[in-house]
C-alpha atoms as a PDB file:
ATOM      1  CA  UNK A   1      97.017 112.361  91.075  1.00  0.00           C
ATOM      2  CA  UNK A   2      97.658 109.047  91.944  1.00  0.00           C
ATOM      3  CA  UNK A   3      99.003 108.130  95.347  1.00  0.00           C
ATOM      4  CA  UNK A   4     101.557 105.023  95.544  1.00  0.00           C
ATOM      5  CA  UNK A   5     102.463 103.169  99.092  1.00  0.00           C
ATOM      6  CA  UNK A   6     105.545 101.683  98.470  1.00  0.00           C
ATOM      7  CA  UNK A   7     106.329  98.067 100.444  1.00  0.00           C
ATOM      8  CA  UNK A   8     110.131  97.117 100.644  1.00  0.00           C
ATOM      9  CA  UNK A   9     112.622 100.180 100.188  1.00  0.00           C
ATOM     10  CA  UNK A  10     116.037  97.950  99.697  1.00  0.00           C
ATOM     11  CA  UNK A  11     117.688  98.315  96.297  1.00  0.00           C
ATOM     12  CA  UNK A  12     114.591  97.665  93.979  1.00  0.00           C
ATOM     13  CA  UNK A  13     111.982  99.349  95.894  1.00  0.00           C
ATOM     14  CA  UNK A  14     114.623 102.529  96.355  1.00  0.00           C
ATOM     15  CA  UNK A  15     114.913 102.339  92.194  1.00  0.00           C
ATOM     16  CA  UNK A  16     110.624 102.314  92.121  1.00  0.00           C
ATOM     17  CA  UNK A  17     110.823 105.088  94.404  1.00  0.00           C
ATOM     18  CA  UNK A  18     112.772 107.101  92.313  1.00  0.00           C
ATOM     19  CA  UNK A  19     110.714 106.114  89.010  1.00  0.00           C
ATOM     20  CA  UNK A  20     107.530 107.320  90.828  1.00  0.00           C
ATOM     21  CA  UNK A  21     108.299 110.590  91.996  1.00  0.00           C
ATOM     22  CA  UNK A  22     108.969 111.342  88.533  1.00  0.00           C
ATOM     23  CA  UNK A  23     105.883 110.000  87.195  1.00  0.00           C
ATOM     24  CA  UNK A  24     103.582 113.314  86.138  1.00  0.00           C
ATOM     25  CA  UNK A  25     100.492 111.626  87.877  1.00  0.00           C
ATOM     26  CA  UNK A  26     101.963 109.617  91.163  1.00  0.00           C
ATOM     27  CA  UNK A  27     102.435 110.887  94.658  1.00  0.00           C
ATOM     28  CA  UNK A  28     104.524 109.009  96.643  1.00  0.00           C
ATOM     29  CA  UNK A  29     102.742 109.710  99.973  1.00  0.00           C
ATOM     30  CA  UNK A  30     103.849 106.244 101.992  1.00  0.00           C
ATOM     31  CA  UNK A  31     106.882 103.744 102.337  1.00  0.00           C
ATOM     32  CA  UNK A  32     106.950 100.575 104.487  1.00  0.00           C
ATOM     33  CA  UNK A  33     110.043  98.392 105.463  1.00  0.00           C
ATOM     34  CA  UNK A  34     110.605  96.097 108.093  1.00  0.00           C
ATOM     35  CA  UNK A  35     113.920  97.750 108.355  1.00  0.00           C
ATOM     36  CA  UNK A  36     112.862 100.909 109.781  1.00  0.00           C
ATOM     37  CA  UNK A  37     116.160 103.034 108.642  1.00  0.00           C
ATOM     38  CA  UNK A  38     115.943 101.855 104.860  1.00  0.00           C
ATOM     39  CA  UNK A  39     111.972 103.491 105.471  1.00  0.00           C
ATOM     40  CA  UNK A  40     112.971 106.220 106.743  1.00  0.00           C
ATOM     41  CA  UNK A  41     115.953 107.087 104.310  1.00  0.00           C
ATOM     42  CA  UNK A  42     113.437 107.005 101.221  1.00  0.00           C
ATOM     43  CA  UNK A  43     110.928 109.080 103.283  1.00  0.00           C
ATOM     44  CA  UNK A  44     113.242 111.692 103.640  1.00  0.00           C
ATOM     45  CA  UNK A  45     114.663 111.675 100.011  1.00  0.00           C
ATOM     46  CA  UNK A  46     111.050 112.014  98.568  1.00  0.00           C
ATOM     47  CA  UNK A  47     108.929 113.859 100.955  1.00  0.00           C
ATOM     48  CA  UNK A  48     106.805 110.825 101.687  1.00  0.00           C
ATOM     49  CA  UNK A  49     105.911 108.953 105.378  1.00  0.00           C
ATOM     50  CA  UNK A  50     107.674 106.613 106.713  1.00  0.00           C
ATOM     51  CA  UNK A  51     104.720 104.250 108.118  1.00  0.00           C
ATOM     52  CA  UNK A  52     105.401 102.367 111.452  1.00  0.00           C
ATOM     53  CA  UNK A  53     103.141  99.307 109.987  1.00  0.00           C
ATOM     54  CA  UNK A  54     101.164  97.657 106.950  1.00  0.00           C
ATOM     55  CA  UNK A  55      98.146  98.292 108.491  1.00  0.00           C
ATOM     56  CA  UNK A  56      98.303 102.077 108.312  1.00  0.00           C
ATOM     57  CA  UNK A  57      99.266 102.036 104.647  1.00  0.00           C
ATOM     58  CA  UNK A  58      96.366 100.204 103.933  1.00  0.00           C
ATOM     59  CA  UNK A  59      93.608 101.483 106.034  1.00  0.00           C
ATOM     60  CA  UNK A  60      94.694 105.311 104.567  1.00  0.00           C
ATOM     61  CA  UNK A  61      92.168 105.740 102.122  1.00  0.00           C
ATOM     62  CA  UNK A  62      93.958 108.199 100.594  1.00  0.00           C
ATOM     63  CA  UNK A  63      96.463 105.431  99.241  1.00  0.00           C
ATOM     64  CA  UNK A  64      95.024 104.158  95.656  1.00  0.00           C
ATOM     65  CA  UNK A  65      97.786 101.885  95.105  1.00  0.00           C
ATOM     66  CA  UNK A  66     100.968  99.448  96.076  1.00  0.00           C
ATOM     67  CA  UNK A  67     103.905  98.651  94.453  1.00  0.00           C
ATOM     68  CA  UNK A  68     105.515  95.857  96.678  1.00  0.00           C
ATOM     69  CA  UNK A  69     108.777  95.492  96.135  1.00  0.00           C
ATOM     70  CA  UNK A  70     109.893  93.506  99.152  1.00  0.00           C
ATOM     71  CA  UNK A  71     111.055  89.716  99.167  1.00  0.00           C
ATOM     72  CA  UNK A  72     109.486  87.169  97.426  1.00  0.00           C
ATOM     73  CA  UNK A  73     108.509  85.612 100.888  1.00  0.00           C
ATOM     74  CA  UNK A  74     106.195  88.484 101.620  1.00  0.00           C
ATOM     75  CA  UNK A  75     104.769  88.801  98.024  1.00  0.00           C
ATOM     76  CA  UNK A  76     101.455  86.665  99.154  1.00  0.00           C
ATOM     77  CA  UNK A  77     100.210  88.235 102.293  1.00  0.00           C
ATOM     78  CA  UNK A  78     101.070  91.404 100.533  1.00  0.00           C
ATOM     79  CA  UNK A  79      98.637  91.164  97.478  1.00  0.00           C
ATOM     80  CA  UNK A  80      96.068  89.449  99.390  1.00  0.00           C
ATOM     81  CA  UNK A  81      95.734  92.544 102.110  1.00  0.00           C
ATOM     82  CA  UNK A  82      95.869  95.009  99.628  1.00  0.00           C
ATOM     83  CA  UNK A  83      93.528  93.467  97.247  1.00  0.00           C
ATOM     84  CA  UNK A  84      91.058  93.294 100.553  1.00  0.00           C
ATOM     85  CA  UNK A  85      91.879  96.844 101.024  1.00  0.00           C
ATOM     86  CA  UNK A  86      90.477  97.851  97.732  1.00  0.00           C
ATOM     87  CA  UNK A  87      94.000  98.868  96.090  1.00  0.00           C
ATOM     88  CA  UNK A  88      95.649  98.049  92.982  1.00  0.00           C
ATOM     89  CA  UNK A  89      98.630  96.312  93.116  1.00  0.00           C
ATOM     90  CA  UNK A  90     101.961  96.591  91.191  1.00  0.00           C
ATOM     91  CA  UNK A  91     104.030  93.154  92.692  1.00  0.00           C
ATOM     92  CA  UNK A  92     107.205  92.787  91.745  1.00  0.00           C
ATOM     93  CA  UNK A  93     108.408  89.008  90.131  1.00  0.00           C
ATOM     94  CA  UNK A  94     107.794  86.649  91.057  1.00  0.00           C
ATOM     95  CA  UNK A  95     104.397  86.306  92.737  1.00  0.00           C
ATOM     96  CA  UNK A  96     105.951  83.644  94.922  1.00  0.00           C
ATOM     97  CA  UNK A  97     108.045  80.480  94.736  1.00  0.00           C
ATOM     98  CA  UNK A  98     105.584  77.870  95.392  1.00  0.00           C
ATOM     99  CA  UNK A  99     102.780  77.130  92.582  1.00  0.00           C
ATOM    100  CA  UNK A 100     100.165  75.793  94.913  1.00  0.00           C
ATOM    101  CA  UNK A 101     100.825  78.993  97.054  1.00  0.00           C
ATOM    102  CA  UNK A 102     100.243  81.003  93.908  1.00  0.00           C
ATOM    103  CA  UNK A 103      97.311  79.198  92.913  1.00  0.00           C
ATOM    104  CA  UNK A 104      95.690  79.485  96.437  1.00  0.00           C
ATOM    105  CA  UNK A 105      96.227  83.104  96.279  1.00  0.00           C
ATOM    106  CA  UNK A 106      94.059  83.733  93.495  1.00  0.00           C
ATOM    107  CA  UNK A 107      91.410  81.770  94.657  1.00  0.00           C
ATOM    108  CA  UNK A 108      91.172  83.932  97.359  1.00  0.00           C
ATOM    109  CA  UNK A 109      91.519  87.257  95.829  1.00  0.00           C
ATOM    110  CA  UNK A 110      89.548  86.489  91.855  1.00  0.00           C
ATOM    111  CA  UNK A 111      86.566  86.916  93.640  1.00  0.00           C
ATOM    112  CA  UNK A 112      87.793  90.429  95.085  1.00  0.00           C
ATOM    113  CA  UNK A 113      87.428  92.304  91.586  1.00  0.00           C
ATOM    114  CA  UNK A 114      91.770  92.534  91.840  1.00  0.00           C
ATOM    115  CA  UNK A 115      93.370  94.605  89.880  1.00  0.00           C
ATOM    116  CA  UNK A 116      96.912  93.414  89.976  1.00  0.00           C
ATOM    117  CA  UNK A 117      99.645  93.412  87.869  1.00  0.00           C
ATOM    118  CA  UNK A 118     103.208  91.798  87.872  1.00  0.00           C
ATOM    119  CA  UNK A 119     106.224  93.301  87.185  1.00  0.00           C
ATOM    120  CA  UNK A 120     107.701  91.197  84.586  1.00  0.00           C
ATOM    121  CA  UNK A 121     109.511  95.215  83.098  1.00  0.00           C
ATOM    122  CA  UNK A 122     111.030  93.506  80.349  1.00  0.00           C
ATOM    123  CA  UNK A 123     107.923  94.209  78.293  1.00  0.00           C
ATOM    124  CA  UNK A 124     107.933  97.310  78.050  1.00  0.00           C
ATOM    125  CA  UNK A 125     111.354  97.768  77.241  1.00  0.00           C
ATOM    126  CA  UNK A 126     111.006 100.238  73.946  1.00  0.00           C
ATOM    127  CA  UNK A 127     112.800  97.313  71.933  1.00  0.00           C
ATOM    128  CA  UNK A 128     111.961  93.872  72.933  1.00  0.00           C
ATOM    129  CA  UNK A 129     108.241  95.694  72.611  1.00  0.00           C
ATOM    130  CA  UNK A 130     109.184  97.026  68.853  1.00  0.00           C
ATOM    131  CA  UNK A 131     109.964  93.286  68.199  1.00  0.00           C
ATOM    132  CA  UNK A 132     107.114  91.945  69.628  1.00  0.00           C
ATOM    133  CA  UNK A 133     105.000  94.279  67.552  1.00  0.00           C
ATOM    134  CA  UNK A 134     106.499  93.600  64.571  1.00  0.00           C
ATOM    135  CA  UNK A 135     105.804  89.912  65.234  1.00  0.00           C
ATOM    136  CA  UNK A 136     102.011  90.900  65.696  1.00  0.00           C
ATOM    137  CA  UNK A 137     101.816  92.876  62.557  1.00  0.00           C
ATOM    138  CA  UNK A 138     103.027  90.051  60.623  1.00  0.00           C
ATOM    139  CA  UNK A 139     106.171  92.095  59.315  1.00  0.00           C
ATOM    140  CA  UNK A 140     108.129  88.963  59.313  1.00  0.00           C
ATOM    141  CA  UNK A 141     105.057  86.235  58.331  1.00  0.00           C
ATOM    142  CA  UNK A 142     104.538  83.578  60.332  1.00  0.00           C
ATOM    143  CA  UNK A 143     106.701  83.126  63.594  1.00  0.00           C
ATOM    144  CA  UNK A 144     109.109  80.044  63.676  1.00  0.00           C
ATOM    145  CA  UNK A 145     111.580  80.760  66.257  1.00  0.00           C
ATOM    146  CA  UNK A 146     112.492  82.886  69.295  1.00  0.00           C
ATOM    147  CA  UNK A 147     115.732  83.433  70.824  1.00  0.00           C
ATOM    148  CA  UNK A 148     116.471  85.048  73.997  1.00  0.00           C
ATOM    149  CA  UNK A 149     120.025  85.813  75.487  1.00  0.00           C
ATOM    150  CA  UNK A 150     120.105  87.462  79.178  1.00  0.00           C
ATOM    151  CA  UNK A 151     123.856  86.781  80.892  1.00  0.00           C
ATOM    152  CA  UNK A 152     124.196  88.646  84.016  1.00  0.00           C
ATOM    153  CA  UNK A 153     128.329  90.437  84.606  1.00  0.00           C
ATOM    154  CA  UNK A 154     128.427  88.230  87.703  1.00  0.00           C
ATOM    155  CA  UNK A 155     127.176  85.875  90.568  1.00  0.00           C
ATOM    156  CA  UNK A 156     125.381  87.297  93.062  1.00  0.00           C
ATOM    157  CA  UNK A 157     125.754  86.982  97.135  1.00  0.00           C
ATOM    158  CA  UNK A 158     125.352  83.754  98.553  1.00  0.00           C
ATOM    159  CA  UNK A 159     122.837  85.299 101.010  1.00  0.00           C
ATOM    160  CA  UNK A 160     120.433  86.516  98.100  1.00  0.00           C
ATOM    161  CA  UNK A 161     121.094  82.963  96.232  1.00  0.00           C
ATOM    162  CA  UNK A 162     120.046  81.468  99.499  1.00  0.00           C
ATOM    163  CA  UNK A 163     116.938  83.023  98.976  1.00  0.00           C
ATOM    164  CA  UNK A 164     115.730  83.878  95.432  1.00  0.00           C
ATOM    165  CA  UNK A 165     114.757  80.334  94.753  1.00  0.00           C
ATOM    166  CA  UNK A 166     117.604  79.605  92.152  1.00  0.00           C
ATOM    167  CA  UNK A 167     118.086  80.686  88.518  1.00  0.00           C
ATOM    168  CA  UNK A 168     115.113  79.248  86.949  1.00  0.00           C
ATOM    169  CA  UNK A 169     112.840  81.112  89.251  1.00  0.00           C
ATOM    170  CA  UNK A 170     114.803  83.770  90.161  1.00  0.00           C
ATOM    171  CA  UNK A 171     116.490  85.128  86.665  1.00  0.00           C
ATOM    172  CA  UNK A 172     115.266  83.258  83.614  1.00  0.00           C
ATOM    173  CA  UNK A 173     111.527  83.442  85.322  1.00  0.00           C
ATOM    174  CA  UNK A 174     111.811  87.351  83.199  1.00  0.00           C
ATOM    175  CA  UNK A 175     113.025  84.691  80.163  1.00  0.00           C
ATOM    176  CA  UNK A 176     110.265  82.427  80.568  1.00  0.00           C
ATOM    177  CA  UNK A 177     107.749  85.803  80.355  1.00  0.00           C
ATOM    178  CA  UNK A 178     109.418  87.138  77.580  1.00  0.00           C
ATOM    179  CA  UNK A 179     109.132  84.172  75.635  1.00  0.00           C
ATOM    180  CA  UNK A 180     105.373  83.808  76.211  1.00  0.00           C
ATOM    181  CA  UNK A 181     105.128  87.538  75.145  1.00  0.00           C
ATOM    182  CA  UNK A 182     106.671  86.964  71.605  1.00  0.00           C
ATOM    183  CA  UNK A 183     105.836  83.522  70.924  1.00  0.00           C
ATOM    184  CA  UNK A 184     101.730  84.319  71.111  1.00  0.00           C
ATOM    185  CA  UNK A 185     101.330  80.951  72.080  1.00  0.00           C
ATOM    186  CA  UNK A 186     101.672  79.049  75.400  1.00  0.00           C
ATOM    187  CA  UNK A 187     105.214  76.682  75.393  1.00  0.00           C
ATOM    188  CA  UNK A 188     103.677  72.741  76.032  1.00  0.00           C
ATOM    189  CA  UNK A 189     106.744  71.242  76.381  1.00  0.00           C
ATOM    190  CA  UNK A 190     109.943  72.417  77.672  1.00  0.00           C
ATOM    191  CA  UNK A 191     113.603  71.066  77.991  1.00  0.00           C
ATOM    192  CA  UNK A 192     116.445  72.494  80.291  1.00  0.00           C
ATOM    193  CA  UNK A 193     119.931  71.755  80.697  1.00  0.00           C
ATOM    194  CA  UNK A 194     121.856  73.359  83.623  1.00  0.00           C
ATOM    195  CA  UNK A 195     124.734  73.352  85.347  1.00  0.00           C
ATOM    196  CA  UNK A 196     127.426  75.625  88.014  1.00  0.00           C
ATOM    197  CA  UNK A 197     130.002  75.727  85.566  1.00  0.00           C
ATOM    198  CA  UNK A 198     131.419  79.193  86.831  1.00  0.00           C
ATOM    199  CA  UNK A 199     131.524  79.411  90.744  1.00  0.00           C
ATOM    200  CA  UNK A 200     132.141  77.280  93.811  1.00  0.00           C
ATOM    201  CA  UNK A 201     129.527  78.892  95.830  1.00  0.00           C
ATOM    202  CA  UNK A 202     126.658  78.277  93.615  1.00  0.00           C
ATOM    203  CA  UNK A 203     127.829  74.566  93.149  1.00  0.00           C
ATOM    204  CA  UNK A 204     127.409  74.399  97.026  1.00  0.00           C
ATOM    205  CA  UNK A 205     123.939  75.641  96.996  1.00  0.00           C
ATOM    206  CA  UNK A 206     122.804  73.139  94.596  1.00  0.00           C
ATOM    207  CA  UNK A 207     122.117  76.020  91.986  1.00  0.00           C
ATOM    208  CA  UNK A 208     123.320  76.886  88.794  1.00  0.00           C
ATOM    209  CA  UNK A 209     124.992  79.587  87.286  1.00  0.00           C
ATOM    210  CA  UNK A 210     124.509  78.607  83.247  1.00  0.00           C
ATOM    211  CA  UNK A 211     121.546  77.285  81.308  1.00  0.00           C
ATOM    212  CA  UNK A 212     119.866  76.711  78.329  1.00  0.00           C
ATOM    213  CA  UNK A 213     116.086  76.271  77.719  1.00  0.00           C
ATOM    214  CA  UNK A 214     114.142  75.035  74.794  1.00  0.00           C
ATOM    215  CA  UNK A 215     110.632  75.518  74.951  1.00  0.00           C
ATOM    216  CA  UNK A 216     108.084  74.597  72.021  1.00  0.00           C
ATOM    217  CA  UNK A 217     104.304  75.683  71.388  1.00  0.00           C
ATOM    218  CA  UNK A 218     101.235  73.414  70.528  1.00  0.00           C
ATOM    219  CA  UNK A 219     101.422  74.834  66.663  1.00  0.00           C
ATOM    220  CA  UNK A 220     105.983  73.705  66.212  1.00  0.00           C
ATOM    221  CA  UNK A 221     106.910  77.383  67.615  1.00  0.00           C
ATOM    222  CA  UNK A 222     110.543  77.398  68.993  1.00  0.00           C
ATOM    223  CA  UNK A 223     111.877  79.380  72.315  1.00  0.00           C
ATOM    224  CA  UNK A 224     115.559  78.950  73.394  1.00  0.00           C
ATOM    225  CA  UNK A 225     116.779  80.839  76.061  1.00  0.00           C
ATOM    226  CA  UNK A 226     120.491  81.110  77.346  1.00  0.00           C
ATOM    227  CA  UNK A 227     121.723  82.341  80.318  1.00  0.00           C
ATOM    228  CA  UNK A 228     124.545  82.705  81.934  1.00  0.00           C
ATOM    229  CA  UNK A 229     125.725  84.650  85.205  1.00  0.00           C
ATOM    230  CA  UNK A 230     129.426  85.970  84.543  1.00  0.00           C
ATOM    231  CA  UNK A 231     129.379  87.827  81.131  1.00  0.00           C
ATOM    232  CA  UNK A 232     132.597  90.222  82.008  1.00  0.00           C
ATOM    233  CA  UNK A 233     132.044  92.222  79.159  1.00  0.00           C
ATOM    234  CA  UNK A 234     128.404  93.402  80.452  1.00  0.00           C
ATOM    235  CA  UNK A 235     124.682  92.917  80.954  1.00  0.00           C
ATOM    236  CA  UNK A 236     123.518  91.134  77.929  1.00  0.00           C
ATOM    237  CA  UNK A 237     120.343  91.316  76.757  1.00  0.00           C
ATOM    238  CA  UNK A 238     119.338  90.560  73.295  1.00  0.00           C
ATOM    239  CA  UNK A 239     116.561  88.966  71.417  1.00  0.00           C
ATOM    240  CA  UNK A 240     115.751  87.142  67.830  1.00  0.00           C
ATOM    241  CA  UNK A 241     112.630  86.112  65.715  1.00  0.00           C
ATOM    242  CA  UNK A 242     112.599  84.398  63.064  1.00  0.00           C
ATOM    243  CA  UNK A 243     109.734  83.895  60.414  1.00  0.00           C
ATOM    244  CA  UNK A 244     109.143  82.826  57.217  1.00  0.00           C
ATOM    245  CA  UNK A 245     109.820  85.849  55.357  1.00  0.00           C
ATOM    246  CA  UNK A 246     112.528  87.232  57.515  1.00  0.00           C
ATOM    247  CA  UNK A 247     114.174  88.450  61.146  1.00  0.00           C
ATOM    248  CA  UNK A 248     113.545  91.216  64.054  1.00  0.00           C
ATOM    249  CA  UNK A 249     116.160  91.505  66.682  1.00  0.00           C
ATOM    250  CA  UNK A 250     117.331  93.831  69.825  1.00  0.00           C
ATOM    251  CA  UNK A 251     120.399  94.324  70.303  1.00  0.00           C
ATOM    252  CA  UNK A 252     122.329  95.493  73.626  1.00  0.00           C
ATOM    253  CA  UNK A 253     122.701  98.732  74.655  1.00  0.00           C
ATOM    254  CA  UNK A 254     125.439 101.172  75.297  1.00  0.00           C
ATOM    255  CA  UNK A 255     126.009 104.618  76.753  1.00  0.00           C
ATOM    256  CA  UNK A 256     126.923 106.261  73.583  1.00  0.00           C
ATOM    257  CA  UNK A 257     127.348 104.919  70.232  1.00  0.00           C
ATOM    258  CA  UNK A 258     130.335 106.560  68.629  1.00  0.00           C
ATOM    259  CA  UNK A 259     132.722 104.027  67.386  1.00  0.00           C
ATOM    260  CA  UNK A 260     136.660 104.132  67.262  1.00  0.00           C
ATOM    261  CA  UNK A 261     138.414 102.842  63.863  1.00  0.00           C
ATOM    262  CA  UNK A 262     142.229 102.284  63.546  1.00  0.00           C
ATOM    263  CA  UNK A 263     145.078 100.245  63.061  1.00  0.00           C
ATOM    264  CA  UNK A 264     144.568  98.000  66.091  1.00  0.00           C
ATOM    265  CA  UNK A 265     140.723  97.545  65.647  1.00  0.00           C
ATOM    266  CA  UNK A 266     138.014  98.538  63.832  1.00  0.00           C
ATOM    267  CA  UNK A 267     134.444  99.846  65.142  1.00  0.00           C
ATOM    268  CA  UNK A 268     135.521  99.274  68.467  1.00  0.00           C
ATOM    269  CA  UNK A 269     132.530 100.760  70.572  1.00  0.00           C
ATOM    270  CA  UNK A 270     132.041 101.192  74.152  1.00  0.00           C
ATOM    271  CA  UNK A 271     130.980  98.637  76.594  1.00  0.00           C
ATOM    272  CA  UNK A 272     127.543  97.394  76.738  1.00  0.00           C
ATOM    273  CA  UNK A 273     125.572  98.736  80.112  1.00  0.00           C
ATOM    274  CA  UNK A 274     126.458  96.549  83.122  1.00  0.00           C
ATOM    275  CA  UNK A 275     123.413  96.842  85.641  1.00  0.00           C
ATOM    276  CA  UNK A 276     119.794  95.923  85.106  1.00  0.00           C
ATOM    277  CA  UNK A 277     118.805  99.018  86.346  1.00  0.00           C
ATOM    278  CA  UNK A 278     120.671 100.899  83.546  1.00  0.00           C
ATOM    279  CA  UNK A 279     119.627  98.589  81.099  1.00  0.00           C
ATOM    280  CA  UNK A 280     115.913  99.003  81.567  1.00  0.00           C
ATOM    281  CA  UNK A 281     115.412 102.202  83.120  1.00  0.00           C
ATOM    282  CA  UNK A 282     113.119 103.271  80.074  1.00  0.00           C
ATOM    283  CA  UNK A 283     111.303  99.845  80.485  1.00  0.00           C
ATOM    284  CA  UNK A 284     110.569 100.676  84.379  1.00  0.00           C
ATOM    285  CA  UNK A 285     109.574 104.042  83.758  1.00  0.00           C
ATOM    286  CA  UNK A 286     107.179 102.810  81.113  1.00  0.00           C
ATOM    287  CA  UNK A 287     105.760  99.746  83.236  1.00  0.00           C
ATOM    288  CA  UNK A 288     104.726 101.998  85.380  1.00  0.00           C
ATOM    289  CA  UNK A 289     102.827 104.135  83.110  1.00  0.00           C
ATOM    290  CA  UNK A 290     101.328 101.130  81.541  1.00  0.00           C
ATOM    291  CA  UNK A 291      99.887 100.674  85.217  1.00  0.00           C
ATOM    292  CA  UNK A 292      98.568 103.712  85.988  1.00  0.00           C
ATOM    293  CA  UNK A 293      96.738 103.835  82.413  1.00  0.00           C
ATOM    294  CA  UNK A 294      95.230 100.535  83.483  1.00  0.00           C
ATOM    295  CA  UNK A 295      94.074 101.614  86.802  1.00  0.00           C
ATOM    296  CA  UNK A 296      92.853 105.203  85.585  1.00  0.00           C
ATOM    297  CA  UNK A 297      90.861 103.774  82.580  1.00  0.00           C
ATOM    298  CA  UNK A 298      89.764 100.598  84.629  1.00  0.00           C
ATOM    299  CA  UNK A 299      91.067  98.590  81.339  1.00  0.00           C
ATOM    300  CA  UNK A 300      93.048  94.993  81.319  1.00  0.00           C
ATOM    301  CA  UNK A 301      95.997  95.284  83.148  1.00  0.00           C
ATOM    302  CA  UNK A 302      98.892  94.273  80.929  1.00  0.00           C
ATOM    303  CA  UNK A 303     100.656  91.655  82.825  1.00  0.00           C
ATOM    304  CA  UNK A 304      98.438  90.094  84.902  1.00  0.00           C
ATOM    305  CA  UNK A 305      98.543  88.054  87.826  1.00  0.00           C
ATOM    306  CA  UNK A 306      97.617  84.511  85.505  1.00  0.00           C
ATOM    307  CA  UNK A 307     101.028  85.808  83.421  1.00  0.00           C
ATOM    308  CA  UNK A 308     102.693  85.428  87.181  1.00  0.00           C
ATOM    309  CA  UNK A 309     101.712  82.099  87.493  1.00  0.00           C
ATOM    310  CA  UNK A 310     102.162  80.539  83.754  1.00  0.00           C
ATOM    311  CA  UNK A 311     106.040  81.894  84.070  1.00  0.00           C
ATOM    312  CA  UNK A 312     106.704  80.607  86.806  1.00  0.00           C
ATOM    313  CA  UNK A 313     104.619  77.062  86.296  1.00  0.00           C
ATOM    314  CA  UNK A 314     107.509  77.127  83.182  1.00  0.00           C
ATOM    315  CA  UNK A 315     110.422  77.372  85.889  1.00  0.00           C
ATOM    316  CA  UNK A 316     108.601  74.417  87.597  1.00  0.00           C
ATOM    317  CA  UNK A 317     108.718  72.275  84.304  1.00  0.00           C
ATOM    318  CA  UNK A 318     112.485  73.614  83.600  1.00  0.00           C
ATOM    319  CA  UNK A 319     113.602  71.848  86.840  1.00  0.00           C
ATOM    320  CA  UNK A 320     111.572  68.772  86.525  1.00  0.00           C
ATOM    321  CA  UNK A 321     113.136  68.543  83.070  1.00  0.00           C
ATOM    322  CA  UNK A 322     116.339  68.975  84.728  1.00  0.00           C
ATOM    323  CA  UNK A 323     115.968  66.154  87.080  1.00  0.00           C
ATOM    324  CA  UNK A 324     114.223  63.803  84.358  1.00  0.00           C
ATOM    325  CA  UNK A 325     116.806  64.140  81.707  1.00  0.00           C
ATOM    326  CA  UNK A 326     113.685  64.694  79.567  1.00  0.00           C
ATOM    327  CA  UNK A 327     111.833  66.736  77.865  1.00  0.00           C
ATOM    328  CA  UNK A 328     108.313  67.861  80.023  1.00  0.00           C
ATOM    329  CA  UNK A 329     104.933  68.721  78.530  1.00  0.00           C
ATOM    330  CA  UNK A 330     102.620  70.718  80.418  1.00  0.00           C
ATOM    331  CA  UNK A 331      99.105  70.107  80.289  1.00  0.00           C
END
């Protein structure tokens, strides 16, 4: 059995708390949050202890790993004490929002033998993964394009846009991973065009609200991306490849998949799902499987901490195209 200390139990880390207790080999035996009620309310529900600091979680030798799932802010210090402490690390997106802060991270911990991995979920989902395999198995020859659509049903709160770092680092930062994971091949150049075309309060944080991305690979291979953050008719999530020999796509998902046929419409079907958590519940669940194969076998672990840092060095050339008005290669 497997025992899991859980940092940050707001709505994410409550969602990862749920995920592990149902995980045949994880114990949830410790949760940490600054805001001792939130701590103590997940403690209860799972039968775990509600620890008064980070130091007890990590000098209980008893705890073989961390899934940190508090704010980005915290990510660093996080990682770095518990790869000192000798556990593995599960670290939710993204590692940080600061490249030189990411960088300096790992030159602190590679020597540390870390076993960390990032929680970029959208991997595992049981689709986008049939795609990508598909891809791999040459199904659909060789790759030529990618496209990715993820539209959010609506804006967020000011007070988490205040802090998430905007939409390039915040949302299409799962994008820019996705893309690396289907094209094979590491984007060198990237364009972005975005703008708050939907809401007053992003517009007066400087943010944006819709984009589009075109990323391109060393050997021609095409990425867009388009997002957008008021889709009313749901969470959409879909992908596209394209080869020389044919397609693979994902569509979105719905609660049921009866349709309705008569004189006012035909194969009307219900609503797409309209919260991330819905959406990729599977892909969760199976993340966090994929990590405790990786830690129990001592094997490669599937998104690794260099996967944390090329996404988000792709948000960094997204803005500077932004500014430029130009495309952006990246060395």
């Amino acid at each position: 059995m497997m025992h899991f200390a859980l940092f940050g139990c707001g709505r994410i880390g409550r969602m990862h708390a749920d995920n592990l207790v149902h995980h045949p080999k994880v114990s949830l035996t410790h949760v940490y949050d600054v805001v001792e009620d939130a701590a103590a309310e997940v403690a209860e529900r799972h039968g775990a202890v509600a620890a008064r600091s980070i130091e007890e979680v990590l000098a209980d030798p008893a705890v073989h790993a961390v899934l940190i799932a508090s704010s980005t802010d915290t990510h660093i210090d996080l990682i770095e004490r518990s790869v000192e402490a000798g556990k593995a690390v599960l670290c939710e997106k993204p590692i940080d929002l600061d490249i030189g802060r990411v960088e300096a991270c790992w030159q602190r911990i590679e020597g540390k033998n870390p076993r960390v991995m990032i929680g970029f979920n959208r991997r595992f989902d049981p689709s986008f993964k049939a795609v990508h395999d598909a891809i791999r198995a040459g199904e659909i020859g060789d790759l030529r394009q990618v496209t990715i659509t993820s539209r959010d049903p609506g804006i967020p709160s000011v007070e988490y846009m205040k802090v998430a770092g905007g939409l390039l680092r915040d949302m299409t930062i799962h994008d820019f991973d996705l893309a690396r994971y289907l094209l094979g091949e590491e984007p060198v150049k990237v364009a972005c065009f975005a703008r708050a075309l939907i809401a007053q309060e992003v517009r007066d944080l400087n943010d944006h609200d819709t984009a589009m991305i075109l990323l391109e690979t060393a050997s021609g291979r095409q990425a867009c991306i388009t997002n957008y953050r008021a889709a009313t008719y749901g969470y959409d999530q879909r992908i596209e490849a394209v080869g020389e020999t044919g397609m693979v796509k994902a569509e979105n998902r719905r609660p049921h998949t009866m349709e309705r046929w008569g004189s006012e419409a035909t194969e009307a079907k219900a609503p797409i799902l309209h919260f991330f958590i819905e959406r990729y519940q599977e892909a969760y669940n199976a993340e966090i499987q994929a990590f405790v194969e990786a830690v129990e076998t001592g094997g490669p672990m599937p998104v690794g901490f260099e996967d944390g840092r090329r996404a988000l060095m792709l948000a960094d050339a997204a803005y500077e195209s932004l500014a430029s008005g130009r495309a952006v290669s990246i060395g």
